[in-house]
C-alpha atoms as a PDB file:
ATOM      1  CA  UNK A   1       1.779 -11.466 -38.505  1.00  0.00           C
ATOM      2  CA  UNK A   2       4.717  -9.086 -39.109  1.00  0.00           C
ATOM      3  CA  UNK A   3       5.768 -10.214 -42.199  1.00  0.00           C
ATOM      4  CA  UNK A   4       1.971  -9.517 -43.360  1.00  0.00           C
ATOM      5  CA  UNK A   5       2.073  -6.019 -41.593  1.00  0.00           C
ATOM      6  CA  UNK A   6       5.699  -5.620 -43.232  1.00  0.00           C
ATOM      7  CA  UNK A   7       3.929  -6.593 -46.933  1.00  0.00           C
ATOM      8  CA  UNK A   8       1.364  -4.835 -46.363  1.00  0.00           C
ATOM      9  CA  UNK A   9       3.669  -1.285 -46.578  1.00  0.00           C
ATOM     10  CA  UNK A  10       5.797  -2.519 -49.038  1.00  0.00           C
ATOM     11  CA  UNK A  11       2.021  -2.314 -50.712  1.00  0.00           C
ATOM     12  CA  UNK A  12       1.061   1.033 -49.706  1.00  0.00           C
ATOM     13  CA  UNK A  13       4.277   2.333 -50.898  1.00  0.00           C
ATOM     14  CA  UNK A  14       3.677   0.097 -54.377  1.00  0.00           C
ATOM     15  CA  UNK A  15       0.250   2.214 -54.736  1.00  0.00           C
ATOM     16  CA  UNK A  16       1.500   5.099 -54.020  1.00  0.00           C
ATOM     17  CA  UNK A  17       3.736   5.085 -57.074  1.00  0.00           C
ATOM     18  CA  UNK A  18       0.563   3.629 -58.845  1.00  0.00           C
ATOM     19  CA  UNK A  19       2.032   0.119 -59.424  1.00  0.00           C
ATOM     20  CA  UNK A  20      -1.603  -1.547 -59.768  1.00  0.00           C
ATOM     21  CA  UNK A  21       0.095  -4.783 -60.277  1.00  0.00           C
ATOM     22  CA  UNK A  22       2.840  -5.039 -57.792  1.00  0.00           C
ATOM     23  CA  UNK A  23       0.006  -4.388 -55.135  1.00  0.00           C
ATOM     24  CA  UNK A  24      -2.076  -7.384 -55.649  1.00  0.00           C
ATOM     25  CA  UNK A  25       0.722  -9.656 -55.753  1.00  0.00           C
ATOM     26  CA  UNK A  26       1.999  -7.911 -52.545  1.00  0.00           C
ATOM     27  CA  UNK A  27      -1.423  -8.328 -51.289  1.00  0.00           C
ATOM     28  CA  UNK A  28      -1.561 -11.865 -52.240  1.00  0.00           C
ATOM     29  CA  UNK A  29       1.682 -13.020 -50.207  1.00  0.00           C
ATOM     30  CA  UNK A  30       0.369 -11.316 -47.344  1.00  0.00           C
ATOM     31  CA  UNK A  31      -2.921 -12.962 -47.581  1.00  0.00           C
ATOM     32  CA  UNK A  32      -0.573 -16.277 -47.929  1.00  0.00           C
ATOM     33  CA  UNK A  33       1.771 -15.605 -45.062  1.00  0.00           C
ATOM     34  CA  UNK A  34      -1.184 -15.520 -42.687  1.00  0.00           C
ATOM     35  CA  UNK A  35      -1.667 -17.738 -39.353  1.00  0.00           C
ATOM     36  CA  UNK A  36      -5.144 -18.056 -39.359  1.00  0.00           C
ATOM     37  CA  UNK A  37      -5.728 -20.205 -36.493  1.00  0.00           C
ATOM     38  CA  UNK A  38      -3.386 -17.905 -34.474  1.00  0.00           C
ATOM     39  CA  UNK A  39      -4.925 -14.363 -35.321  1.00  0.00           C
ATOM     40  CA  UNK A  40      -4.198 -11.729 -33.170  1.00  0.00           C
ATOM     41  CA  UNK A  41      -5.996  -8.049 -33.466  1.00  0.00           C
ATOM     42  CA  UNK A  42      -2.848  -6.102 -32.455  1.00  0.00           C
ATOM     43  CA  UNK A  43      -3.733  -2.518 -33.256  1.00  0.00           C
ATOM     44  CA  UNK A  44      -0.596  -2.994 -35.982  1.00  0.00           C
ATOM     45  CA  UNK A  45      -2.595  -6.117 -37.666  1.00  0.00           C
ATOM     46  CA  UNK A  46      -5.726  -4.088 -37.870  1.00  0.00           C
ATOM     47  CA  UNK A  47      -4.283  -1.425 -39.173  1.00  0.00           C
ATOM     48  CA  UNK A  48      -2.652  -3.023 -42.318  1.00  0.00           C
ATOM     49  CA  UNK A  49      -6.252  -5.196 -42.774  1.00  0.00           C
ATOM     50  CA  UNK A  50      -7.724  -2.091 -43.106  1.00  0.00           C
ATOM     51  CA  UNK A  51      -5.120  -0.725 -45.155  1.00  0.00           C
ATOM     52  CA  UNK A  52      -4.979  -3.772 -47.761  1.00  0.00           C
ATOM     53  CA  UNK A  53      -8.792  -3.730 -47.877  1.00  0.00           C
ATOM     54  CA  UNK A  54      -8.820  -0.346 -48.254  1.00  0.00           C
ATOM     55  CA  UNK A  55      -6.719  -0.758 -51.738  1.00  0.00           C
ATOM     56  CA  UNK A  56      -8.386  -3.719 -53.407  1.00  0.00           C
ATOM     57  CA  UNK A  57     -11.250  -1.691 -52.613  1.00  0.00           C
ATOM     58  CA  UNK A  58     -10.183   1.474 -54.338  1.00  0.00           C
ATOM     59  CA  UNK A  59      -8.789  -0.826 -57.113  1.00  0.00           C
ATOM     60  CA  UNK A  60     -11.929  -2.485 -58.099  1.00  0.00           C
ATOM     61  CA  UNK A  61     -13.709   1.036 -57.715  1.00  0.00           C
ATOM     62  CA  UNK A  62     -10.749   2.743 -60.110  1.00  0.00           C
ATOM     63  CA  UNK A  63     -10.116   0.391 -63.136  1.00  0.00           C
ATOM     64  CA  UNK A  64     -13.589  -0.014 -65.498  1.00  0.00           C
ATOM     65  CA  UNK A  65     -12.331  -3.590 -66.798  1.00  0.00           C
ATOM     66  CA  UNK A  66     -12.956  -4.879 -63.145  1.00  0.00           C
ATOM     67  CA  UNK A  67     -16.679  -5.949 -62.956  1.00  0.00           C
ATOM     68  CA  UNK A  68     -16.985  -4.717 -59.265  1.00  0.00           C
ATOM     69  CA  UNK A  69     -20.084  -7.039 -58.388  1.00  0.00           C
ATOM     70  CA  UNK A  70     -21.360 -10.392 -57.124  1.00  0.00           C
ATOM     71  CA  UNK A  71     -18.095 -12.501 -54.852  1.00  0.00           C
ATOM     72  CA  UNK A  72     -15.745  -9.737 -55.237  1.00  0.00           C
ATOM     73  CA  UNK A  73     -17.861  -7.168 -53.943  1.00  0.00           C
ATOM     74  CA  UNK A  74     -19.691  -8.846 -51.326  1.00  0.00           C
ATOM     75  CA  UNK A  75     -16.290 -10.517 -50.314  1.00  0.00           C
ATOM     76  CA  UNK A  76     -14.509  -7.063 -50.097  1.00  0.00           C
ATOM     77  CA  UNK A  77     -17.422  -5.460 -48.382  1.00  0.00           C
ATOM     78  CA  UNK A  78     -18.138  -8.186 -45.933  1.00  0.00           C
ATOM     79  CA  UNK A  79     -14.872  -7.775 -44.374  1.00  0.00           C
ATOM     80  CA  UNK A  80     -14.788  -3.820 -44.294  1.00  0.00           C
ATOM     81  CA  UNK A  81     -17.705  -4.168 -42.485  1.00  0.00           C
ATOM     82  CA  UNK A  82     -16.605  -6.184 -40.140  1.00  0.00           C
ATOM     83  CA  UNK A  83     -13.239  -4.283 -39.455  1.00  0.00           C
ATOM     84  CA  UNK A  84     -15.293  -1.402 -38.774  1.00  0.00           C
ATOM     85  CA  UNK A  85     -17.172  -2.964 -35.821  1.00  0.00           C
ATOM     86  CA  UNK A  86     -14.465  -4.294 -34.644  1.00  0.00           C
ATOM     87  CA  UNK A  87     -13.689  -1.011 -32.203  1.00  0.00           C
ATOM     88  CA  UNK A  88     -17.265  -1.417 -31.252  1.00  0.00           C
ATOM     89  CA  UNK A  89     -17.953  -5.246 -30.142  1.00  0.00           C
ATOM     90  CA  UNK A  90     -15.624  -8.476 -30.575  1.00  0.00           C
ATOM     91  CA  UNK A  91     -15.568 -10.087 -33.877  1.00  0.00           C
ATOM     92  CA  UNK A  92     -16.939 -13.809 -33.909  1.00  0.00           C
ATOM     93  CA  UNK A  93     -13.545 -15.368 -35.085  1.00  0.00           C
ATOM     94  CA  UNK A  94     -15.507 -18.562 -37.231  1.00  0.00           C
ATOM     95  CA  UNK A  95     -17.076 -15.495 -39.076  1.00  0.00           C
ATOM     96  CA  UNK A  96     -14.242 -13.405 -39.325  1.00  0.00           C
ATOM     97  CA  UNK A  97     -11.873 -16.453 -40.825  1.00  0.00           C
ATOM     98  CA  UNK A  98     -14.228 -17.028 -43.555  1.00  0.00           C
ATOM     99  CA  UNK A  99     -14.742 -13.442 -44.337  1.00  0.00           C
ATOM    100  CA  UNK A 100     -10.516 -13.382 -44.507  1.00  0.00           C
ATOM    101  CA  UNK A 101     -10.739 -16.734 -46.844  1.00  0.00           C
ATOM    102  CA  UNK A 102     -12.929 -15.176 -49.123  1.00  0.00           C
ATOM    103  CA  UNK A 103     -11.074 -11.968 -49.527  1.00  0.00           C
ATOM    104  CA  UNK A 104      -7.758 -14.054 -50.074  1.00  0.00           C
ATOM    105  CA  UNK A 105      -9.450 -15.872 -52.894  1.00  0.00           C
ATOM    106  CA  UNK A 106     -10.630 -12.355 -54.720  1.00  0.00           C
ATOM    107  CA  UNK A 107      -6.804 -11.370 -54.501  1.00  0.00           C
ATOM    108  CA  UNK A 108      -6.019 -14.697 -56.655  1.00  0.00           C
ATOM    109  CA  UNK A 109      -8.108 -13.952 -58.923  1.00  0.00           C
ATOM    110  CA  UNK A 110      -7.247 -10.088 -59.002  1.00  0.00           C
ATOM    111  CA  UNK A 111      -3.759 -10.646 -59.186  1.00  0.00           C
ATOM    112  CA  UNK A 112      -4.253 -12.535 -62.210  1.00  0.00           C
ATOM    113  CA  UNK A 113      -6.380 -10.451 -63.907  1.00  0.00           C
ATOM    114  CA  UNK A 114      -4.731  -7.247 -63.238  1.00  0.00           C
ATOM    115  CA  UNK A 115      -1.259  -8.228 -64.092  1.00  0.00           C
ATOM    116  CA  UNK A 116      -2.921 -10.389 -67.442  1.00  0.00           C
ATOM    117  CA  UNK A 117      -4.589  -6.742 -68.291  1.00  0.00           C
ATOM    118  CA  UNK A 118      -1.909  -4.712 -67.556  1.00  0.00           C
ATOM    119  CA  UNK A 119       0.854  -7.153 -69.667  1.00  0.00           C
ATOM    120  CA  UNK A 120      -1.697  -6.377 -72.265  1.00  0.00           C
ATOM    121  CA  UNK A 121      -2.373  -2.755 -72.077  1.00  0.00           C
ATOM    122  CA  UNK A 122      -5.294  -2.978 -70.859  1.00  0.00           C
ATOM    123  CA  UNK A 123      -5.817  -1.929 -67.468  1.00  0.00           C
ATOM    124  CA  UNK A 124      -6.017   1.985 -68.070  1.00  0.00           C
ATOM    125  CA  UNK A 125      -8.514   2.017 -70.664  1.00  0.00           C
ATOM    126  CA  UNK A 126     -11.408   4.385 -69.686  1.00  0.00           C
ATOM    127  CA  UNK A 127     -13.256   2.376 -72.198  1.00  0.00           C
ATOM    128  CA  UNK A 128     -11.856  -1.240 -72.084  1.00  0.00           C
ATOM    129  CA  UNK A 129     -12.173  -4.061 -74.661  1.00  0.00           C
ATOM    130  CA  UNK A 130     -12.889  -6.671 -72.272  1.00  0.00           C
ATOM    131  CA  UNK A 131     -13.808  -6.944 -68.446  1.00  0.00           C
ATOM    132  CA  UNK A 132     -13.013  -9.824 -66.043  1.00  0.00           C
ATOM    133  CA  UNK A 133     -14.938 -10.817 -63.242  1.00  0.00           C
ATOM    134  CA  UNK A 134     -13.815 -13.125 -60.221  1.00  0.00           C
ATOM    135  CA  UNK A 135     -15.803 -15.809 -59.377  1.00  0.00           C
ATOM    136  CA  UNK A 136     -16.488 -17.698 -55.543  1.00  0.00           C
ATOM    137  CA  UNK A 137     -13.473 -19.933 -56.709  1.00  0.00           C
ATOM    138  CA  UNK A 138     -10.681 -17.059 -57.067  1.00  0.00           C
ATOM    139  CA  UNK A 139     -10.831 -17.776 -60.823  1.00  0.00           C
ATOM    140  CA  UNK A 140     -11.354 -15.164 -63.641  1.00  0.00           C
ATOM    141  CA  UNK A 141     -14.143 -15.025 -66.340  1.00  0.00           C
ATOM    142  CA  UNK A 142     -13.566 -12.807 -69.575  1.00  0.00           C
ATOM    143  CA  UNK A 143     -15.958 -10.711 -70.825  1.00  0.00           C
ATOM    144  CA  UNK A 144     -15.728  -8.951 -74.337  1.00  0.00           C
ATOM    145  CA  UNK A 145     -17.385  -5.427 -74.575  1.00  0.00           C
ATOM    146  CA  UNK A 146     -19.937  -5.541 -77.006  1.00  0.00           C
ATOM    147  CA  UNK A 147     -20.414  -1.611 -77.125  1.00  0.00           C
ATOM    148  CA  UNK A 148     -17.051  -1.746 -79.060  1.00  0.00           C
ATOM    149  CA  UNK A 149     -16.804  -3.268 -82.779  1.00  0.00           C
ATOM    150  CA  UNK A 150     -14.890  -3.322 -85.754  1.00  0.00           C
ATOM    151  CA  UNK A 151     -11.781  -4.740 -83.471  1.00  0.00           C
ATOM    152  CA  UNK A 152     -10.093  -8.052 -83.499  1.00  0.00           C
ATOM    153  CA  UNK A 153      -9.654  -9.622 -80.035  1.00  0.00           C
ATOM    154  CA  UNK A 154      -8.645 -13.216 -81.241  1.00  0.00           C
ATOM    155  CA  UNK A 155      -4.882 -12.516 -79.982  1.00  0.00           C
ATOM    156  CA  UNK A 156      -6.261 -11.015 -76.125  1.00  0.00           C
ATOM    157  CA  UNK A 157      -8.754 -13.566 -76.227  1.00  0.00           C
ATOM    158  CA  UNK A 158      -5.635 -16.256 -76.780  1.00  0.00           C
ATOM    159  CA  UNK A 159      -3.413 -14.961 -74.781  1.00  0.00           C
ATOM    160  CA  UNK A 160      -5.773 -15.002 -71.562  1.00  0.00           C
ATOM    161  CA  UNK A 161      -6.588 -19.007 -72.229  1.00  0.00           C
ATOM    162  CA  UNK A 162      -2.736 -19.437 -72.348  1.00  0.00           C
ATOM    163  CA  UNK A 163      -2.058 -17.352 -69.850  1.00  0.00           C
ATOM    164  CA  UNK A 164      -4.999 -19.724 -67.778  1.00  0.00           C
ATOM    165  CA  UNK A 165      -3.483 -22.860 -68.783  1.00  0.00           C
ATOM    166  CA  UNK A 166      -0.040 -22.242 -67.663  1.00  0.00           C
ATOM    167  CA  UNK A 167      -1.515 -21.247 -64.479  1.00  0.00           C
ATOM    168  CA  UNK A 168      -3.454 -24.268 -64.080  1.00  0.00           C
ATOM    169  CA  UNK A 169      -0.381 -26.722 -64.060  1.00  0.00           C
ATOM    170  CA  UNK A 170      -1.699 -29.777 -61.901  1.00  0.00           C
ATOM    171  CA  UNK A 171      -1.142 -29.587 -58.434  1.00  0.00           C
ATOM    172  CA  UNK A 172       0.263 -33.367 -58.787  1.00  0.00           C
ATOM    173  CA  UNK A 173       2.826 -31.397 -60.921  1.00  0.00           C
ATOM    174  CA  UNK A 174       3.679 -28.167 -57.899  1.00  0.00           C
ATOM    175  CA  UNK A 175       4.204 -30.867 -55.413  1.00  0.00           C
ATOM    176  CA  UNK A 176       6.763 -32.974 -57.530  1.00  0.00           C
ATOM    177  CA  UNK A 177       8.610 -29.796 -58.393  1.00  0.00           C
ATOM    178  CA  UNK A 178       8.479 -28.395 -54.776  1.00  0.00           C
ATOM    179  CA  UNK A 179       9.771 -31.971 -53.539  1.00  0.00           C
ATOM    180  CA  UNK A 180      12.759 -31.930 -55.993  1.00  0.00           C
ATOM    181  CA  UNK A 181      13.324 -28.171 -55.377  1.00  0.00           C
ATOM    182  CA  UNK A 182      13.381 -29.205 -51.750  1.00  0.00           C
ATOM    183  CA  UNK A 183      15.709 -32.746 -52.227  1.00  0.00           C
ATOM    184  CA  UNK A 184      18.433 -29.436 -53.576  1.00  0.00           C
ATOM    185  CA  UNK A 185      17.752 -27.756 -50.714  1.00  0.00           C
ATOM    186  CA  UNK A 186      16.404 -24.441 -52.762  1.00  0.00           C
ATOM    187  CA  UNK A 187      13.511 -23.824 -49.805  1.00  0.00           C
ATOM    188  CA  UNK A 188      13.169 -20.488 -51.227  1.00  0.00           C
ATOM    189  CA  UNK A 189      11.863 -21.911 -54.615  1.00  0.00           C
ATOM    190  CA  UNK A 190       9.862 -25.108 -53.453  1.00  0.00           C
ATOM    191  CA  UNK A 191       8.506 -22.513 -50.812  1.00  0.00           C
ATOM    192  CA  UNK A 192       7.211 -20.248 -54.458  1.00  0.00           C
ATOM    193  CA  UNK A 193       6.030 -23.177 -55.653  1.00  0.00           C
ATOM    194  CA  UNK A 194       3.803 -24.451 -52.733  1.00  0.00           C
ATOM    195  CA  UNK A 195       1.992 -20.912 -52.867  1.00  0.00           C
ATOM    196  CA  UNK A 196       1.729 -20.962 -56.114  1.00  0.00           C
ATOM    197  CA  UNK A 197      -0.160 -24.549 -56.512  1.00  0.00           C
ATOM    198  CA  UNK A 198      -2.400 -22.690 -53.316  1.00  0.00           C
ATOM    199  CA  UNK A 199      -2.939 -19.917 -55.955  1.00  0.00           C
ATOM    200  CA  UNK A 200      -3.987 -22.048 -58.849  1.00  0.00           C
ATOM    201  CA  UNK A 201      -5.627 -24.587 -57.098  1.00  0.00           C
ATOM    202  CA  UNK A 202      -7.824 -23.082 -53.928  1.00  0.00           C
ATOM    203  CA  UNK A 203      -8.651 -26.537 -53.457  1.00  0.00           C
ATOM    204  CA  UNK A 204      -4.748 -27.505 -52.070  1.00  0.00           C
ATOM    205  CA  UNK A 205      -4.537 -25.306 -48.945  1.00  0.00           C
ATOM    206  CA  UNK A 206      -4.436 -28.389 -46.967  1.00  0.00           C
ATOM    207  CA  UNK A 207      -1.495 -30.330 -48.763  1.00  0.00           C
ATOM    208  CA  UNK A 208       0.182 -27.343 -49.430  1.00  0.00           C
ATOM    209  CA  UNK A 209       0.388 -26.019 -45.280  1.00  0.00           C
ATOM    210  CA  UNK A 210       1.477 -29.541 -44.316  1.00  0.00           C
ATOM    211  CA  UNK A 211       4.464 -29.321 -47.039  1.00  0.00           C
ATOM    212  CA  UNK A 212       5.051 -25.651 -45.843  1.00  0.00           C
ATOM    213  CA  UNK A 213       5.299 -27.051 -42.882  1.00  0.00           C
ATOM    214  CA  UNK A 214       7.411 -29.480 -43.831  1.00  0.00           C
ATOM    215  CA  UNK A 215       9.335 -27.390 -45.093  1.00  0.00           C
ATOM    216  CA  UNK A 216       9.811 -24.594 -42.323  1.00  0.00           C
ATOM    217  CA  UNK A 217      11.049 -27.785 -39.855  1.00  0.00           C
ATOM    218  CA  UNK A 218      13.941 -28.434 -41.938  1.00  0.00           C
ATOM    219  CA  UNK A 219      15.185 -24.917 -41.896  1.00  0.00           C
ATOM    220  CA  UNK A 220      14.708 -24.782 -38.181  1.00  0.00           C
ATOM    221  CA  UNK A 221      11.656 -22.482 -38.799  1.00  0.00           C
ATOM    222  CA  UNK A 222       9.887 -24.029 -36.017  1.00  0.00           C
ATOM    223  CA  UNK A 223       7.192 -21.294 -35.516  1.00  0.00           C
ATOM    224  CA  UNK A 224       6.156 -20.850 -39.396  1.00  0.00           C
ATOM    225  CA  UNK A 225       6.167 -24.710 -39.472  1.00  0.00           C
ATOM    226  CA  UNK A 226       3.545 -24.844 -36.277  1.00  0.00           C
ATOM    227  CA  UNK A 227       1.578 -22.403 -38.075  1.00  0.00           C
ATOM    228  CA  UNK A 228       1.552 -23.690 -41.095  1.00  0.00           C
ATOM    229  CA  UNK A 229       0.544 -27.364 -39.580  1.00  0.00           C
ATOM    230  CA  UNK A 230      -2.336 -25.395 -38.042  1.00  0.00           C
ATOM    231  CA  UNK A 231      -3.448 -23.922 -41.181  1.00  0.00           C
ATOM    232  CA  UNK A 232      -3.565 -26.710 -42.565  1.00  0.00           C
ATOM    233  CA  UNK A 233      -5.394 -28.189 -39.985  1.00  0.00           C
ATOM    234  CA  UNK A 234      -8.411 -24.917 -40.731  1.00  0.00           C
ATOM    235  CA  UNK A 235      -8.092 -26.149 -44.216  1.00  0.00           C
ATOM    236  CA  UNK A 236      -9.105 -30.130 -43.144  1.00  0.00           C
ATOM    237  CA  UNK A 237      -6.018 -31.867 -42.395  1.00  0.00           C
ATOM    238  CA  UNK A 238      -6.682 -34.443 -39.778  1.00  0.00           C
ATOM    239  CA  UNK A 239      -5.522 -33.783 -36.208  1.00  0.00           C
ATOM    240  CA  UNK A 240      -4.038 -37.251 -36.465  1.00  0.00           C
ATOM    241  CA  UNK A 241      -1.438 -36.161 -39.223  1.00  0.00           C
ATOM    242  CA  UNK A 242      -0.245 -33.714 -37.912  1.00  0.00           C
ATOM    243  CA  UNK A 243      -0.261 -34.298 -33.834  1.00  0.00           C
ATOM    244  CA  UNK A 244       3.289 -35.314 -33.751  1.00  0.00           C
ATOM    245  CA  UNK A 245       4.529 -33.061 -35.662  1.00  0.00           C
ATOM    246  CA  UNK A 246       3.006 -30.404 -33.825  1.00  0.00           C
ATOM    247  CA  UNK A 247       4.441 -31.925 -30.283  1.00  0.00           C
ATOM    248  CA  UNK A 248       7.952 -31.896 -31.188  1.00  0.00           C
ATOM    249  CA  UNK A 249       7.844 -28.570 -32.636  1.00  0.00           C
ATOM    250  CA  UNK A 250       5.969 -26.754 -29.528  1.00  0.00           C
ATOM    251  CA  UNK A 251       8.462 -28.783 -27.417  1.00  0.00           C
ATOM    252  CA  UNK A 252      11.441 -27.321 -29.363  1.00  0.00           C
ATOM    253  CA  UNK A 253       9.980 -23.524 -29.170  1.00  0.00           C
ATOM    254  CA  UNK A 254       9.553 -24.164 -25.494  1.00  0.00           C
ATOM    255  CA  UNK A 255      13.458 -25.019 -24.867  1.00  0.00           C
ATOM    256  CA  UNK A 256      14.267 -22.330 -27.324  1.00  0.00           C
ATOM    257  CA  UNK A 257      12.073 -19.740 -25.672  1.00  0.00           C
ATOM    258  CA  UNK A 258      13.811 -16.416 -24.384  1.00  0.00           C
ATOM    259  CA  UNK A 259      11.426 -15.890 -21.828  1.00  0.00           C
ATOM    260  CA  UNK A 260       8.377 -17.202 -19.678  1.00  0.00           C
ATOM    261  CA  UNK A 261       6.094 -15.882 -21.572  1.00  0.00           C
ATOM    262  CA  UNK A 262       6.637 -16.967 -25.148  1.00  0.00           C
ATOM    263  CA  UNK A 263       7.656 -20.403 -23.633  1.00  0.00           C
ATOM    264  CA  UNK A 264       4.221 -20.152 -21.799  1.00  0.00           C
ATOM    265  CA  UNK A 265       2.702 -19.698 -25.487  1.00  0.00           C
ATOM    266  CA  UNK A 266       3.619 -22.434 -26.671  1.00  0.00           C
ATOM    267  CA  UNK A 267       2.783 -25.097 -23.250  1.00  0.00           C
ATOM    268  CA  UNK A 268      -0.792 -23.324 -23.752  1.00  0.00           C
ATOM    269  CA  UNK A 269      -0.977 -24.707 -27.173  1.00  0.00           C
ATOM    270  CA  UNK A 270       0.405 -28.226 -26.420  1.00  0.00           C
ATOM    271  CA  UNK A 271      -2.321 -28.396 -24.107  1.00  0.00           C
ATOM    272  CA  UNK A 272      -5.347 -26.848 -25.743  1.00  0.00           C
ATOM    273  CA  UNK A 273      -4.031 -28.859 -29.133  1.00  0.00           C
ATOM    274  CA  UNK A 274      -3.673 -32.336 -27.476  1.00  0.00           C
END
């Protein structure tokens, strides 16, 4: 959760200098870098959900070409609320997961559209030519505004579907790249691409946590591979894939523990997981 919290301010200090687009995709990796099935309200984690919902919300409030409605809204909304009872009474976790899933999948589609729209020039307009809104699939859908005429749109409208296209590679082709990528030991690109296909394709969580994972191991990342085997356990990976796997990495963090407590963590787990 630290390198979320650490995102997270790199964010704040992003929208501070009103860098629209550099926030979302900060947002985005946090959103990616989470643990979900390890979650832990530390007052630091709360504070920097608060703080990223906080923005998306004041970014979908701020820029007119965001239809602020329907998913996006309710998404957004859904999780503020439940962030502010949080002080108040415990949050049901099942509930709380999904209202995190949801808001991860407005940030893919955000981060597209406000990077497209601000490549374009057209994220500041107080009167835009088009609007985008995000759907329950973290995908965008372009709207023209039919209040302005007299204006050709055929290039925007073009460069959006190309823009779409090369962002919908197949996830068949992500996994072969990541897998070469990681044959030439270059984790730090198979790792972009993994997140990437996730991005694209919000259908892949599952495959693309157990290659994480996979991943992680062979740099001797043996925490971010366990919780990126559980997360892809949330997303439907059989507990039967992944058991092994899981053993030998909670016994290595056990030996490699620096004190009772962590190694303590991590026997818990073994024995709640098997």
């Amino acid at each position: 959760m630290q390198r979320y919290i650490d995102l997270v301010q790199q964010a704040i200090t992003e929208f501070s200098a009103h860098n629209f687009d550099a926030v979302t995709t900060l947002l985005l990796r946090a959103w990616q870098s989470l643990s979900i099935e390890s979650l832990s309200m530390t007052p630091a984690f709360y504070n920097a959900l608060c703080n990223a919902v906080e923005m998306m919300d004041l970014i979908c409030q701020h820029f007119p070409s965001i239809l602020y409605d329907g998913f996006l809204e309710t998404s957004i909304q859904n999780l503020k609320n439940a962030l502010e009872v949080q002080t108040e009474q415990p949050i049901n976790l099942s509930t709380f997961n999904d209202y995190i899933n949801a808001f991860g999948l407005c940030l893919q589609g955000l981060e597209f559209g406000v990077n497209f729209f601000s490549r374009q020039g057209l994220l500041n307009s107080t009167e835009p030519l088009f609007f985008f809104r995000i759907t329950a699939s973290g995908t965008l859908e372009l709207y023209e505004n039919t209040k302005i005429n007299g204006i050709d749109t055929t290039a925007v409208i073009e460069a959006f579907n190309a823009a779409l296209h090369k962002e919908k590679k197949s996830a068949e082709a992500y996994l072969i790249t990541a897998q070469q990528l990681l044959e030439e030991k270059q984790f730090a690109a198979a790792e972009q691409h993994l997140y990437q296909m996730m991005k694209v394709h919000s259908n892949t969580q599952k495959e693309g946590f157990f290659h994480l994972a996979g991943l992680y191991a062979e740099q001797q990342a043996y925490e971010r591979a366990t919780d990126a085997y559980m997360k892809s356990m949330v997303f439907g990976m059989p507990k039967a894939v992944v058991g092994e796997q899981v053993k030998k990495l909670c016994s290595l963090l056990i030996r490699a523990a620096e004190n009772p407590k962590e190694a303590k963590r991590w026997q818990e787990l073994l024995i709640d997981f098997f």
